[in-house]
C-alpha atoms as a PDB file:
ATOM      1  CA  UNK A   1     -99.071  25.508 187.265  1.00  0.00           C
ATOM      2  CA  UNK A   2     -95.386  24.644 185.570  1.00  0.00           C
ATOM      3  CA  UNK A   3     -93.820  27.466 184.180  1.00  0.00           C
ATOM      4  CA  UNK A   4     -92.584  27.479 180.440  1.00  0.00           C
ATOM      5  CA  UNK A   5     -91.034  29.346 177.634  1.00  0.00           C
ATOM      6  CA  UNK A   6     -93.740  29.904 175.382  1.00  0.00           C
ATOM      7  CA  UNK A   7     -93.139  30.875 171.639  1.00  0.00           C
ATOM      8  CA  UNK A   8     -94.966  34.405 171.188  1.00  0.00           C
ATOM      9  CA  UNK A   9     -93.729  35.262 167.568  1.00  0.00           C
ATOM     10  CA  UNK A  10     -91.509  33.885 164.600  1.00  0.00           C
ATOM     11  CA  UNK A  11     -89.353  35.712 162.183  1.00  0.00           C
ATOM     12  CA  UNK A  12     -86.756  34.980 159.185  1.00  0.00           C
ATOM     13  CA  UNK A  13     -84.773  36.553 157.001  1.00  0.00           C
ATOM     14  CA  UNK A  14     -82.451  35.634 153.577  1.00  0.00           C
ATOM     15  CA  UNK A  15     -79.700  37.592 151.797  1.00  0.00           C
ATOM     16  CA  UNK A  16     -81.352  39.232 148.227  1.00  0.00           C
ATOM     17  CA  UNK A  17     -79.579  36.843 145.665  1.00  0.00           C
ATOM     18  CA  UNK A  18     -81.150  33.823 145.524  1.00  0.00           C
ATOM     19  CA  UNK A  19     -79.273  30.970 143.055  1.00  0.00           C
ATOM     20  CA  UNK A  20     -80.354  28.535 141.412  1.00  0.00           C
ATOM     21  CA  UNK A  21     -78.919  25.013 140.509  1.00  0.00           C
ATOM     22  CA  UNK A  22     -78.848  25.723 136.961  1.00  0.00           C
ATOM     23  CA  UNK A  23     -76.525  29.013 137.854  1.00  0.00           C
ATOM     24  CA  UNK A  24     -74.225  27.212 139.884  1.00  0.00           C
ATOM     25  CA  UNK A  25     -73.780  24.499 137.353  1.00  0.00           C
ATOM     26  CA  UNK A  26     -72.256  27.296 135.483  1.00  0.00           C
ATOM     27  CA  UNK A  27     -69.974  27.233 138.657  1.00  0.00           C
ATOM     28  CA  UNK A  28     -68.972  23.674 139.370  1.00  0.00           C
ATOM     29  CA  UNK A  29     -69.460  20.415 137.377  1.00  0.00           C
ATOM     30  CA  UNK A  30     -72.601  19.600 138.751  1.00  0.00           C
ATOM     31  CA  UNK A  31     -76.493  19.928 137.540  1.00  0.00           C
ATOM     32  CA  UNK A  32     -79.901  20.734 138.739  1.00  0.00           C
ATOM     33  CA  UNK A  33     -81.172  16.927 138.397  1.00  0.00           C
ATOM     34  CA  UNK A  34     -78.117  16.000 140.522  1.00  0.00           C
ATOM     35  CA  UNK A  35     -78.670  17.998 143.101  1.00  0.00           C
ATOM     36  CA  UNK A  36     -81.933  17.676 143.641  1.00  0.00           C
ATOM     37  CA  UNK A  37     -82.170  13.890 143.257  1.00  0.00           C
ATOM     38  CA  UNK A  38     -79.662  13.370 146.237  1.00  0.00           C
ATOM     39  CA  UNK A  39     -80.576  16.545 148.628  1.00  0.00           C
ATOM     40  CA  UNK A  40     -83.729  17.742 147.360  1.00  0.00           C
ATOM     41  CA  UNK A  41     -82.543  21.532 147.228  1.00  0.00           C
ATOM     42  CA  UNK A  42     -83.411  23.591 144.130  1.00  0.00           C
ATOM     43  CA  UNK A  43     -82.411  27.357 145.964  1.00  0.00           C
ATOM     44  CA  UNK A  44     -79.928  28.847 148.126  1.00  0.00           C
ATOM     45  CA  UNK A  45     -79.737  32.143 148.764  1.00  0.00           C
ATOM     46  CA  UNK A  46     -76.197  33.987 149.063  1.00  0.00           C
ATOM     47  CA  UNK A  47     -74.776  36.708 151.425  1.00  0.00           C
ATOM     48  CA  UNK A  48     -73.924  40.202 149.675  1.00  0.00           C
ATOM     49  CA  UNK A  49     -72.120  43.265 150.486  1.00  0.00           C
ATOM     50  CA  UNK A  50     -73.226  44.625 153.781  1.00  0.00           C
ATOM     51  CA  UNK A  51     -74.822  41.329 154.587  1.00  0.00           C
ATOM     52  CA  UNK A  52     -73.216  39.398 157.551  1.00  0.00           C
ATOM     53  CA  UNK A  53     -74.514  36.938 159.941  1.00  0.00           C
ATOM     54  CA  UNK A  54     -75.467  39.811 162.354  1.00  0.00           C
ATOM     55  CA  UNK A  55     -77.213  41.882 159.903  1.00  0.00           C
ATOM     56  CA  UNK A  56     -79.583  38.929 159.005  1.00  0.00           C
ATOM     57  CA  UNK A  57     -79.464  37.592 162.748  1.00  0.00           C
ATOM     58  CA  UNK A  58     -81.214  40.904 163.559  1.00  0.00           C
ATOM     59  CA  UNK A  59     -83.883  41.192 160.403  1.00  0.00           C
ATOM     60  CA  UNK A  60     -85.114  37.814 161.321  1.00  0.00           C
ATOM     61  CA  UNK A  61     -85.184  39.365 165.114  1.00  0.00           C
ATOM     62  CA  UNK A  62     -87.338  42.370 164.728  1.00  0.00           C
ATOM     63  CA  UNK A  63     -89.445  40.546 162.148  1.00  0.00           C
ATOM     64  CA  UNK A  64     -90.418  38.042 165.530  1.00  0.00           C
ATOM     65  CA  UNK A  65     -90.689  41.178 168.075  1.00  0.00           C
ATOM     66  CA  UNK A  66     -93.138  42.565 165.649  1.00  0.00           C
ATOM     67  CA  UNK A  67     -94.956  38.670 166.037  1.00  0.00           C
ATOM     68  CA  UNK A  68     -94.514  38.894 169.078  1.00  0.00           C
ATOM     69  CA  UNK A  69     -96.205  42.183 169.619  1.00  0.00           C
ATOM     70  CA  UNK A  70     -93.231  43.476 171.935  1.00  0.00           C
ATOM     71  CA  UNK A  71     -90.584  45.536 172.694  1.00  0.00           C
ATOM     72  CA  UNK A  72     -87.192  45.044 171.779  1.00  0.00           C
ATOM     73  CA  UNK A  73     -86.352  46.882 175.024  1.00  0.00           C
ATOM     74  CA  UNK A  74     -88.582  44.256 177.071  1.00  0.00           C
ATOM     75  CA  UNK A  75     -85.795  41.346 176.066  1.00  0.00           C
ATOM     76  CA  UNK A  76     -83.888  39.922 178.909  1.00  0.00           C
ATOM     77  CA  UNK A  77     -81.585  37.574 176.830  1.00  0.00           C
ATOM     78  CA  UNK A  78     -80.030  36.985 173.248  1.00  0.00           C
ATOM     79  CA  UNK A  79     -78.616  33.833 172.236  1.00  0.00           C
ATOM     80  CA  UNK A  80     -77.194  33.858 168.924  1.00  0.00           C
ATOM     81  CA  UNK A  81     -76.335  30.218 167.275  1.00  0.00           C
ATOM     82  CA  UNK A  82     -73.861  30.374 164.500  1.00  0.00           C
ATOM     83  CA  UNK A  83     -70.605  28.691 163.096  1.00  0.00           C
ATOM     84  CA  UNK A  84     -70.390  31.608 161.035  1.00  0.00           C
ATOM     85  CA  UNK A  85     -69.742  34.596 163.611  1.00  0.00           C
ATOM     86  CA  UNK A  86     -69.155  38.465 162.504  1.00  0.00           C
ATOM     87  CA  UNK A  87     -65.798  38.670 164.492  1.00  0.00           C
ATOM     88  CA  UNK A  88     -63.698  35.737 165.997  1.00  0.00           C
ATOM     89  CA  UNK A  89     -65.215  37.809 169.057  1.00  0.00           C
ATOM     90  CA  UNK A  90     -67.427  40.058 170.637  1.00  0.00           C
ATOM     91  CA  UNK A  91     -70.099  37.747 170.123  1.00  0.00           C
ATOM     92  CA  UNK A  92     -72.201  38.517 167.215  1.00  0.00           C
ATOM     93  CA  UNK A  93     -75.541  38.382 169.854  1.00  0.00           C
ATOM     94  CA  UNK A  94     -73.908  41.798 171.060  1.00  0.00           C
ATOM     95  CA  UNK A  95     -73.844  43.159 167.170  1.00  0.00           C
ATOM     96  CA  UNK A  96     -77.543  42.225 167.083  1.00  0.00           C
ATOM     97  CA  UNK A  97     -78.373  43.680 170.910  1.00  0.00           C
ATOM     98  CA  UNK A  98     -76.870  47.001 169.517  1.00  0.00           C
ATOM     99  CA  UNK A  99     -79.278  46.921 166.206  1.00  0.00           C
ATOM    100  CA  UNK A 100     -82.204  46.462 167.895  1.00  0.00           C
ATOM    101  CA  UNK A 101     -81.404  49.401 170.119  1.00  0.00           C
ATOM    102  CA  UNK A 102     -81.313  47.155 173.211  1.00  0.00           C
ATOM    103  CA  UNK A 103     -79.090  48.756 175.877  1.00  0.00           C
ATOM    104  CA  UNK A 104     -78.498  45.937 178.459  1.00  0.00           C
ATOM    105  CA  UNK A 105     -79.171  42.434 178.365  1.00  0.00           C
ATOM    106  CA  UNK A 106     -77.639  38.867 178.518  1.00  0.00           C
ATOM    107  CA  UNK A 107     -76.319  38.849 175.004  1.00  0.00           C
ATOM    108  CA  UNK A 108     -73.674  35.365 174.185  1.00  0.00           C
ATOM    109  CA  UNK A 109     -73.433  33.198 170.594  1.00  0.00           C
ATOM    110  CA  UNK A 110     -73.719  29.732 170.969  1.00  0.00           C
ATOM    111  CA  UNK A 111     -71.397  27.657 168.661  1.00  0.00           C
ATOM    112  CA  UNK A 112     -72.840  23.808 167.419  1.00  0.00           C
ATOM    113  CA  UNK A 113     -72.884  24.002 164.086  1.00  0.00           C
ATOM    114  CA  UNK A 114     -76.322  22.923 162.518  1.00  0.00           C
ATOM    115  CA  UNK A 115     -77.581  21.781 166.078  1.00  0.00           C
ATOM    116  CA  UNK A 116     -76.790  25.357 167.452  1.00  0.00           C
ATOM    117  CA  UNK A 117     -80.663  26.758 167.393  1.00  0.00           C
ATOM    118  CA  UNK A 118     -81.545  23.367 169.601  1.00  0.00           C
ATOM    119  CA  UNK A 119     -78.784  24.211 171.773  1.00  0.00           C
ATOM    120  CA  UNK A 120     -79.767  27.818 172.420  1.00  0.00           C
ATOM    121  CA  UNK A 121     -83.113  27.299 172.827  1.00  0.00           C
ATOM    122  CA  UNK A 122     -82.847  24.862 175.288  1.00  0.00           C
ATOM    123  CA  UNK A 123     -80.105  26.981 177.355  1.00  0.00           C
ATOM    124  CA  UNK A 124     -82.921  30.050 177.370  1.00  0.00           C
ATOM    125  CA  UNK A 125     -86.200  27.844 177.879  1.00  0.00           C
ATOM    126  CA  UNK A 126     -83.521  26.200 180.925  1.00  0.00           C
ATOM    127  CA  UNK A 127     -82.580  30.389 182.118  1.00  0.00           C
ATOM    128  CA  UNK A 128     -86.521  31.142 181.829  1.00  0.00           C
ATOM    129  CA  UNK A 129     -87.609  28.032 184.516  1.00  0.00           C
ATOM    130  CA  UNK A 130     -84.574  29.344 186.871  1.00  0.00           C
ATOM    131  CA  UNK A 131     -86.529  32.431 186.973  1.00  0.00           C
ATOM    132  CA  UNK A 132     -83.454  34.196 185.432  1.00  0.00           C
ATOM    133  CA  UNK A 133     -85.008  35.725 182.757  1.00  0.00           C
ATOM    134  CA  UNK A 134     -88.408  36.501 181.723  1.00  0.00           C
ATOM    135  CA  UNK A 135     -88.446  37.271 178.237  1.00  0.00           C
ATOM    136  CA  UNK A 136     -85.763  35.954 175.652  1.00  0.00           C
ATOM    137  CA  UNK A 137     -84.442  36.330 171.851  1.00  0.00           C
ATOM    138  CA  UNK A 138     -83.226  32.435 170.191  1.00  0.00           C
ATOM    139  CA  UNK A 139     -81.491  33.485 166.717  1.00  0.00           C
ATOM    140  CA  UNK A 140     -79.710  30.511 164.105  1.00  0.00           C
ATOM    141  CA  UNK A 141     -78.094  32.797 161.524  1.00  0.00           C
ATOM    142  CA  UNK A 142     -75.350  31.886 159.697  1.00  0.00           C
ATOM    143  CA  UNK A 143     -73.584  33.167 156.277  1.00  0.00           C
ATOM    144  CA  UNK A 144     -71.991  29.733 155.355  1.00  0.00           C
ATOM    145  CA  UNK A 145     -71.245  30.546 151.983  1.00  0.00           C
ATOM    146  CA  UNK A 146     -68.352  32.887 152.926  1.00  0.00           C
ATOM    147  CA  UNK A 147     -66.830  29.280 154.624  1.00  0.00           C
ATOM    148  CA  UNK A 148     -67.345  26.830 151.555  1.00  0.00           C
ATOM    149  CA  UNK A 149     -65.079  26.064 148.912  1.00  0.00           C
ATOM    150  CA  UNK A 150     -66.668  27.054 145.287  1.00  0.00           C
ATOM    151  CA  UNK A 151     -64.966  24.140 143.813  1.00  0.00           C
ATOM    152  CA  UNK A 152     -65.687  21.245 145.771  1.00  0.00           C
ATOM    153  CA  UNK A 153     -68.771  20.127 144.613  1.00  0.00           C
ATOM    154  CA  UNK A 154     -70.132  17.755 147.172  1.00  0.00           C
ATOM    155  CA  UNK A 155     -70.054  20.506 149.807  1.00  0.00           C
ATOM    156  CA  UNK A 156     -70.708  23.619 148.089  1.00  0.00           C
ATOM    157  CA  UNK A 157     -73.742  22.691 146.742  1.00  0.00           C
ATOM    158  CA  UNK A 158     -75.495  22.164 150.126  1.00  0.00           C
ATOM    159  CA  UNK A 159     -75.148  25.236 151.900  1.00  0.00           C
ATOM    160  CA  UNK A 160     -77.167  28.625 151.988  1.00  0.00           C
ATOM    161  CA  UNK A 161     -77.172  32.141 154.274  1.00  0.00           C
ATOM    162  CA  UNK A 162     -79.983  32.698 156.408  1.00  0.00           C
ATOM    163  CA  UNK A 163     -81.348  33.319 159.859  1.00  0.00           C
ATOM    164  CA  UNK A 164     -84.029  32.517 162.072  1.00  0.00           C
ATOM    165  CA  UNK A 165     -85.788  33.300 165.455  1.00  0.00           C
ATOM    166  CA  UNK A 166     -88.000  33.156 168.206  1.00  0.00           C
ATOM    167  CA  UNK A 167     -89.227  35.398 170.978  1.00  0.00           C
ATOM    168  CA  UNK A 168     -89.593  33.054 173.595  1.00  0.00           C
ATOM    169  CA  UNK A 169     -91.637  34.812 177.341  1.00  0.00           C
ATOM    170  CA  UNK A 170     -92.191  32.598 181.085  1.00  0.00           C
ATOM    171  CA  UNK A 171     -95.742  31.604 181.216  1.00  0.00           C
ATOM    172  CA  UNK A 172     -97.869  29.329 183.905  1.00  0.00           C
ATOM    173  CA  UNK A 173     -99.258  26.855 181.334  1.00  0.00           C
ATOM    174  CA  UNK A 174     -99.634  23.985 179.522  1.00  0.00           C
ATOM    175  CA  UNK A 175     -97.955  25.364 176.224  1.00  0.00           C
ATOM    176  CA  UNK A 176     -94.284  26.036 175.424  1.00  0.00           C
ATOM    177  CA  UNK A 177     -91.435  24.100 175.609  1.00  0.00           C
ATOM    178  CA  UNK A 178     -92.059  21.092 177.041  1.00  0.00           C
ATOM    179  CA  UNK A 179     -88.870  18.934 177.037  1.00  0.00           C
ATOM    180  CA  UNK A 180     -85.325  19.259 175.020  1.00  0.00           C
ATOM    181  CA  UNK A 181     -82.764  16.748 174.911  1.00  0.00           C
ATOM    182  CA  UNK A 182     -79.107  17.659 173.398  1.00  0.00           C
ATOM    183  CA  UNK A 183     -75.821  15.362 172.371  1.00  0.00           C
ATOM    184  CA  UNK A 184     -72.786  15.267 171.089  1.00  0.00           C
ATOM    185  CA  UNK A 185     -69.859  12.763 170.473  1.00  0.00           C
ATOM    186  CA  UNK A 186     -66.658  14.407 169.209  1.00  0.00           C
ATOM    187  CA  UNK A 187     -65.096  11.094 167.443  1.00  0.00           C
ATOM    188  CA  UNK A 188     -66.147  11.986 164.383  1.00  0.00           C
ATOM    189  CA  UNK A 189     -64.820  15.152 164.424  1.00  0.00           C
ATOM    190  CA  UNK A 190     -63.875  14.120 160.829  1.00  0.00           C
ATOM    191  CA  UNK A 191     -66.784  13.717 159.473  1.00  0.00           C
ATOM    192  CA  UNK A 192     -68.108  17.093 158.838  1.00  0.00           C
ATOM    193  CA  UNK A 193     -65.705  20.224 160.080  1.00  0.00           C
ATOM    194  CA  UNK A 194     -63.822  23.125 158.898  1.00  0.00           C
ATOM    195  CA  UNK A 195     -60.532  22.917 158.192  1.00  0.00           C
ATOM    196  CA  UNK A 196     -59.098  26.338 160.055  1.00  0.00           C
ATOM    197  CA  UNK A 197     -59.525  28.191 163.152  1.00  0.00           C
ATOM    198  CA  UNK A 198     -57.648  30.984 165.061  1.00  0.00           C
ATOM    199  CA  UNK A 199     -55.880  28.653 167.375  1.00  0.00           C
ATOM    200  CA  UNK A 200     -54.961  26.302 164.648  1.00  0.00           C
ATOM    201  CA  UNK A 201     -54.224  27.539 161.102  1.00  0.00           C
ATOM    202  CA  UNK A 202     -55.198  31.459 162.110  1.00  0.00           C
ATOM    203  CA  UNK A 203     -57.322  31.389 159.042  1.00  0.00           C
ATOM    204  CA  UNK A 204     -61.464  30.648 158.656  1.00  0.00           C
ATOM    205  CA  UNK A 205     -60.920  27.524 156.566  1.00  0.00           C
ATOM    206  CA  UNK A 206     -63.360  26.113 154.670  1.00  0.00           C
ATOM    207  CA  UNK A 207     -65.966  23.029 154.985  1.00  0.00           C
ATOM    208  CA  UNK A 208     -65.176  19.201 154.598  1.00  0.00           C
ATOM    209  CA  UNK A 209     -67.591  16.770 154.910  1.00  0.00           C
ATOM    210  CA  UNK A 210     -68.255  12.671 154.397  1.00  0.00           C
ATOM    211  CA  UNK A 211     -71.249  12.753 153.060  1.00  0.00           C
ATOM    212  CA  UNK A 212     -72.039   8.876 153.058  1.00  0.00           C
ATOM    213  CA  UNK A 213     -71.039   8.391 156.813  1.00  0.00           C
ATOM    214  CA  UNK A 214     -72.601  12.350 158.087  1.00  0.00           C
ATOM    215  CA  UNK A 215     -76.196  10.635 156.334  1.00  0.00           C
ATOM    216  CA  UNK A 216     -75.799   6.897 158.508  1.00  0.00           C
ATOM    217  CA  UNK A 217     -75.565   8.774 161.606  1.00  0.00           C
ATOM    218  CA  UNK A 218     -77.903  11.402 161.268  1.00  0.00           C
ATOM    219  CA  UNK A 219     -80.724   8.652 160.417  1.00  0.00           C
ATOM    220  CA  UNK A 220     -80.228   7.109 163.578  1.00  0.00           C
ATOM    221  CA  UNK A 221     -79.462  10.011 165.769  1.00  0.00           C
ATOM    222  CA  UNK A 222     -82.620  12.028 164.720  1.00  0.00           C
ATOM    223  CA  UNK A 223     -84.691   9.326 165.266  1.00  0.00           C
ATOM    224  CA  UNK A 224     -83.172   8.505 168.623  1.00  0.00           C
ATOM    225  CA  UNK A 225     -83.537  12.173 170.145  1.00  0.00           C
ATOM    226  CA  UNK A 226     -86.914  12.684 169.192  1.00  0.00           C
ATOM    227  CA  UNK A 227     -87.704   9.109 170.825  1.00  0.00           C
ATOM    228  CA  UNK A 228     -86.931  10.974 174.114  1.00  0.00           C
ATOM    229  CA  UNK A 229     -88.093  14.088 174.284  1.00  0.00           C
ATOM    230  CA  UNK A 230     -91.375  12.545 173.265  1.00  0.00           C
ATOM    231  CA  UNK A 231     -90.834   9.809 176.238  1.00  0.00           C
ATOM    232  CA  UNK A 232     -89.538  12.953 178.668  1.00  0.00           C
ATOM    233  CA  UNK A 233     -93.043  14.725 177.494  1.00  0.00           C
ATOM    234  CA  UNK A 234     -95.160  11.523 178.122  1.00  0.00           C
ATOM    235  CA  UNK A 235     -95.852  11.658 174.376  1.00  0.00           C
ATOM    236  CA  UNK A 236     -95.684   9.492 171.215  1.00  0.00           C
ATOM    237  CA  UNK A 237     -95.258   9.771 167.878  1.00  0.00           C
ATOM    238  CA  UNK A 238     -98.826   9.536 166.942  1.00  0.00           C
ATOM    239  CA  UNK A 239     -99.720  12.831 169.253  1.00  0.00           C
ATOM    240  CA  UNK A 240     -97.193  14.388 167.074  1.00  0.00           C
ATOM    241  CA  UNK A 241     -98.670  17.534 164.288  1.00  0.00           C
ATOM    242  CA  UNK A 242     -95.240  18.813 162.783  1.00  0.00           C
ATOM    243  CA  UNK A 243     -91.867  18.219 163.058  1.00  0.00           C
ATOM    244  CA  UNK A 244     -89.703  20.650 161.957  1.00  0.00           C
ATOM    245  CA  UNK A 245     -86.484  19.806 161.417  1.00  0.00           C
ATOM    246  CA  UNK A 246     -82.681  20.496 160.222  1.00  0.00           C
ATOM    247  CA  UNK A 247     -83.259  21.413 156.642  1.00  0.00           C
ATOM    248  CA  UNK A 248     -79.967  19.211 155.347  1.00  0.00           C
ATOM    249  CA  UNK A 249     -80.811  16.763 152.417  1.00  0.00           C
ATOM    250  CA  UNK A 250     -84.586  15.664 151.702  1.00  0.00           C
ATOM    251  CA  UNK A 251     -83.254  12.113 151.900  1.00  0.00           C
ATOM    252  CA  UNK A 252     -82.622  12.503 156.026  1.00  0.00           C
ATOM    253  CA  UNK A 253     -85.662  14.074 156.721  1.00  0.00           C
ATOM    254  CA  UNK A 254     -87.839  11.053 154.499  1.00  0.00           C
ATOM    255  CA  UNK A 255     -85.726   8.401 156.077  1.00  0.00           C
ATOM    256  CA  UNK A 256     -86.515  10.298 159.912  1.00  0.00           C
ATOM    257  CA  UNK A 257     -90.123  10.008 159.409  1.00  0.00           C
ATOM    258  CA  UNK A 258     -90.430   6.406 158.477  1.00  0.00           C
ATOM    259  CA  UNK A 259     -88.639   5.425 161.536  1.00  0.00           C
ATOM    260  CA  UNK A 260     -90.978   7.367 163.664  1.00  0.00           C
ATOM    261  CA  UNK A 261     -94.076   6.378 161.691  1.00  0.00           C
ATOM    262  CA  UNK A 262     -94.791   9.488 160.452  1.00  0.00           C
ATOM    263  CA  UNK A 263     -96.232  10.504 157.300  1.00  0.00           C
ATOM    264  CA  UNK A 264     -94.143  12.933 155.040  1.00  0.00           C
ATOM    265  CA  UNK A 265     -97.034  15.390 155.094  1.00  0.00           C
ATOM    266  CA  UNK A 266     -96.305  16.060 158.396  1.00  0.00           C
ATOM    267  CA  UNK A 267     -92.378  17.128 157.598  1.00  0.00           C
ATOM    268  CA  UNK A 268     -91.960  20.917 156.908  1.00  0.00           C
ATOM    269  CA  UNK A 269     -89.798  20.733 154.442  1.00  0.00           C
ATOM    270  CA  UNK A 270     -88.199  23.919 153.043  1.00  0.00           C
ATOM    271  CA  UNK A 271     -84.572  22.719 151.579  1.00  0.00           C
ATOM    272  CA  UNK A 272     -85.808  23.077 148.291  1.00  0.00           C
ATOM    273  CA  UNK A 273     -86.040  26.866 148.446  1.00  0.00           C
ATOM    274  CA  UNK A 274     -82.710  28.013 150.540  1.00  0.00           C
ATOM    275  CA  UNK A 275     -80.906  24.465 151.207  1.00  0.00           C
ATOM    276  CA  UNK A 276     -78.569  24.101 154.589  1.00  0.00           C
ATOM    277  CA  UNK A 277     -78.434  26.836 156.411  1.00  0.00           C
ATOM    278  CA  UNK A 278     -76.815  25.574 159.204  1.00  0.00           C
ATOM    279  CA  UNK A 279     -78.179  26.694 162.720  1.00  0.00           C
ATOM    280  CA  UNK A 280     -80.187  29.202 160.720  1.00  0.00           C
ATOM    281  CA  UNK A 281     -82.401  25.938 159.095  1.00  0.00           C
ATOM    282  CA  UNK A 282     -84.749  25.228 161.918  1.00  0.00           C
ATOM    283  CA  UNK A 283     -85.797  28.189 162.937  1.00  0.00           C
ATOM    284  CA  UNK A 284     -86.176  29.562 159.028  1.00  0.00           C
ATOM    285  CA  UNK A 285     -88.912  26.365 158.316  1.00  0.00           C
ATOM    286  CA  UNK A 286     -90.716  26.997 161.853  1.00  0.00           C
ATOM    287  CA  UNK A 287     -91.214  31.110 160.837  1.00  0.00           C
ATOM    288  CA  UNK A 288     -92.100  29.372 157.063  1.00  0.00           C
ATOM    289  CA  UNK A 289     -94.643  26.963 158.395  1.00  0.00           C
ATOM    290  CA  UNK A 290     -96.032  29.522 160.968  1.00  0.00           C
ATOM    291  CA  UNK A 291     -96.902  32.273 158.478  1.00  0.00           C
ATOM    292  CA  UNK A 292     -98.459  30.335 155.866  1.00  0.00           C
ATOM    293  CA  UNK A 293    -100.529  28.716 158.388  1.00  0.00           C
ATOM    294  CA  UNK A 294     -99.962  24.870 158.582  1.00  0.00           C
ATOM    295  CA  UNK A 295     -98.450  25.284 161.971  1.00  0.00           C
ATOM    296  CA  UNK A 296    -102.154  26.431 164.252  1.00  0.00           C
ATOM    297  CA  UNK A 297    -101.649  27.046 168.644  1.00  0.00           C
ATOM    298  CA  UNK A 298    -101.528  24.596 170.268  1.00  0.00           C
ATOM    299  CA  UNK A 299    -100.127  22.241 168.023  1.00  0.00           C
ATOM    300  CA  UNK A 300     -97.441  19.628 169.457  1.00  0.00           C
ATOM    301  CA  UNK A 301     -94.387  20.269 167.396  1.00  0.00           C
ATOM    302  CA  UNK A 302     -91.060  18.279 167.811  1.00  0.00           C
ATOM    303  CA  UNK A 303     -87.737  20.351 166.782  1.00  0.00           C
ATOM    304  CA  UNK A 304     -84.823  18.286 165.767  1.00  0.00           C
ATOM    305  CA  UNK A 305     -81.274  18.984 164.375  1.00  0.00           C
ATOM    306  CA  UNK A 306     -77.747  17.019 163.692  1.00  0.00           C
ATOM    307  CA  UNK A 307     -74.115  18.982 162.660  1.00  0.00           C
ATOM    308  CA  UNK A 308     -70.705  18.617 162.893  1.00  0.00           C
ATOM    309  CA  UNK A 309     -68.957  17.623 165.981  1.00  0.00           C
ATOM    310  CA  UNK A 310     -71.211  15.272 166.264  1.00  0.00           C
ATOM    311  CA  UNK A 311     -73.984  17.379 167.693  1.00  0.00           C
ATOM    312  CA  UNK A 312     -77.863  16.730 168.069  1.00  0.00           C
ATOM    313  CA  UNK A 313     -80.662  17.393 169.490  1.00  0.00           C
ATOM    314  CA  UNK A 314     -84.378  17.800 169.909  1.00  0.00           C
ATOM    315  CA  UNK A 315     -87.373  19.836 171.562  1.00  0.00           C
ATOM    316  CA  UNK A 316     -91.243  19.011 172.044  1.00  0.00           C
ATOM    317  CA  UNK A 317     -93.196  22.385 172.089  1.00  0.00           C
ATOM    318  CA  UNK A 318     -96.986  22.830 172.605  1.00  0.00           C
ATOM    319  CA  UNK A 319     -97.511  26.008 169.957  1.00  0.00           C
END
């Protein structure tokens, strides 16, 4: 028997105010048929007071232990995946460790951008096989909104708040994770960043992004990492059910599934209702798909996501 981190639960949460592209054309010089023809999104939903990336990090966290069917005090490890932390530091994983009433446990954030969630999970699935861990919390949450600037239009328009996670356990089996690949290629650094940071400008900055260029290599990327974890898996395209990817623009994720041969039914697609939410985006439209009951055990589901840096990166999972 191999041993693998198998998914036991799924949880989500977003901030109360949800906005609309009609509201935020009262904003910015933009409109709803705009937005929607070129990213698909019709929602995002904004953090409020009291509302930080923790908070949400740990709503979307209980709402999986409760999934899951287990204790938070059974979790080994927390890895947190934001670009959008609490505090420049402690990690924000420790702010959520401390809500759930967790005493001890490996608790660290994980910072790469919109890829972050396929970076943490494959650090914890690669912790569980060591034998290091048994049991493990994977969070995205991010509050992007509080790094955007309300009157650029081609960026502010994109992003959301939200989080996402997974209780992931060690089992003998066929399920679980069952290959991850990750990237990144820091040339094009100016493609899609922030424009502060303590060490530089000693203030948060806010996003800046080529949209035309971020689009061209996303395309090619996603389409390239999914290629291999389905070739590391000794699987193809066709044994594929779901993909669930980086919630970004509608356009990307279309574009992705023709060059696998995929149909667009087998997308999950949730943009529409609470755009980019960074690291947050994957696991949001995984808990989505899983509770209204397109995603069934022991479906094969490829995970796949592309930010800033340039990061990427994918996962094949047996559900």
């Amino acid at each position: 028997m191999t041993l693998r981190a198998v998914i036991l639960g799924t949880g989500s949460a977003l901030p109360k105010h949800r906005v609309s592209n009609d509201e935020l054309a009262q904003r910015v010089d933009t409109s709803d048929e705009w937005i929607v023809a070129r990213t698909g999104i019709r929602f995002r939903h904004i953090a409020g007071e009291g509302e930080t990336t923790a908070t949400l990090g740990a709503d979307a966290a209980a709402k999986a232990l409760d999934a899951a069917g287990v204790d938070a005090a059974s979790i080994d490890l927390i890895i947190l995946a934001t670009a959008t932390p609490d505090q420049t530091f402690p990690a924000s994983a420790t702010k959520v460790q401390a809500m759930l009433g967790i005493n001890d446990c490996i608790a660290f954030d994980v910072a790469a951008v919109c890829s972050g969630f396929l970076y943490a999970l494959s650090v914890a699935d690669a912790m569980i096989r060591a034998g290091n861990v048994k049991r493990a919390l994977v969070i995205g949450s991010e509050t992007f909104s509080r790094i955007l600037d309300w009157e650029d239009r081609t960026t502010c328009v994109l992003f959301g708040d939200g989080a996402g996670a997974v209780v992931l356990e060690g089992q003998d089996g066929e399920t679980g994770i069952l290959s991850t690949s990750l990237h990144a290629d820091g040339r094009h650094n100016e493609l899609l960043y922030v424009d502060g940071g303590p060490s530089t400008t000693g203030t948060v900055g806010h996003v800046r992004m080529k949209g035309s260029e971020v689009f061209r290599h996303a395309v090619v990327n996603l389409a390239t990492v999914l290629g291999e974890v389905l070739d590391t898996a000794g699987l193809t395209p066709q044994d594929v059910d779901w993909v669930v990817p980086h919630q970004a623009n509608a356009r990307i994720l279309d574009a992705t599934a023709r060059k696998l041969g995929l149909s667009k039914d087998q997308i999950v697609v949730t943009v529409d209702q609470h755009a980019n939410t960074s690291a947050a985006s994957v696991p949001l439209a995984l808990d989505t798909a899983v509770r209204d009951g397109r995603i069934q055990r022991g479906q094969l589901l490829v995970l796949e996501a592309m930010g800033g840096g340039f990061t990427w990166g994918a996962a094949a999972i047996r559900y």
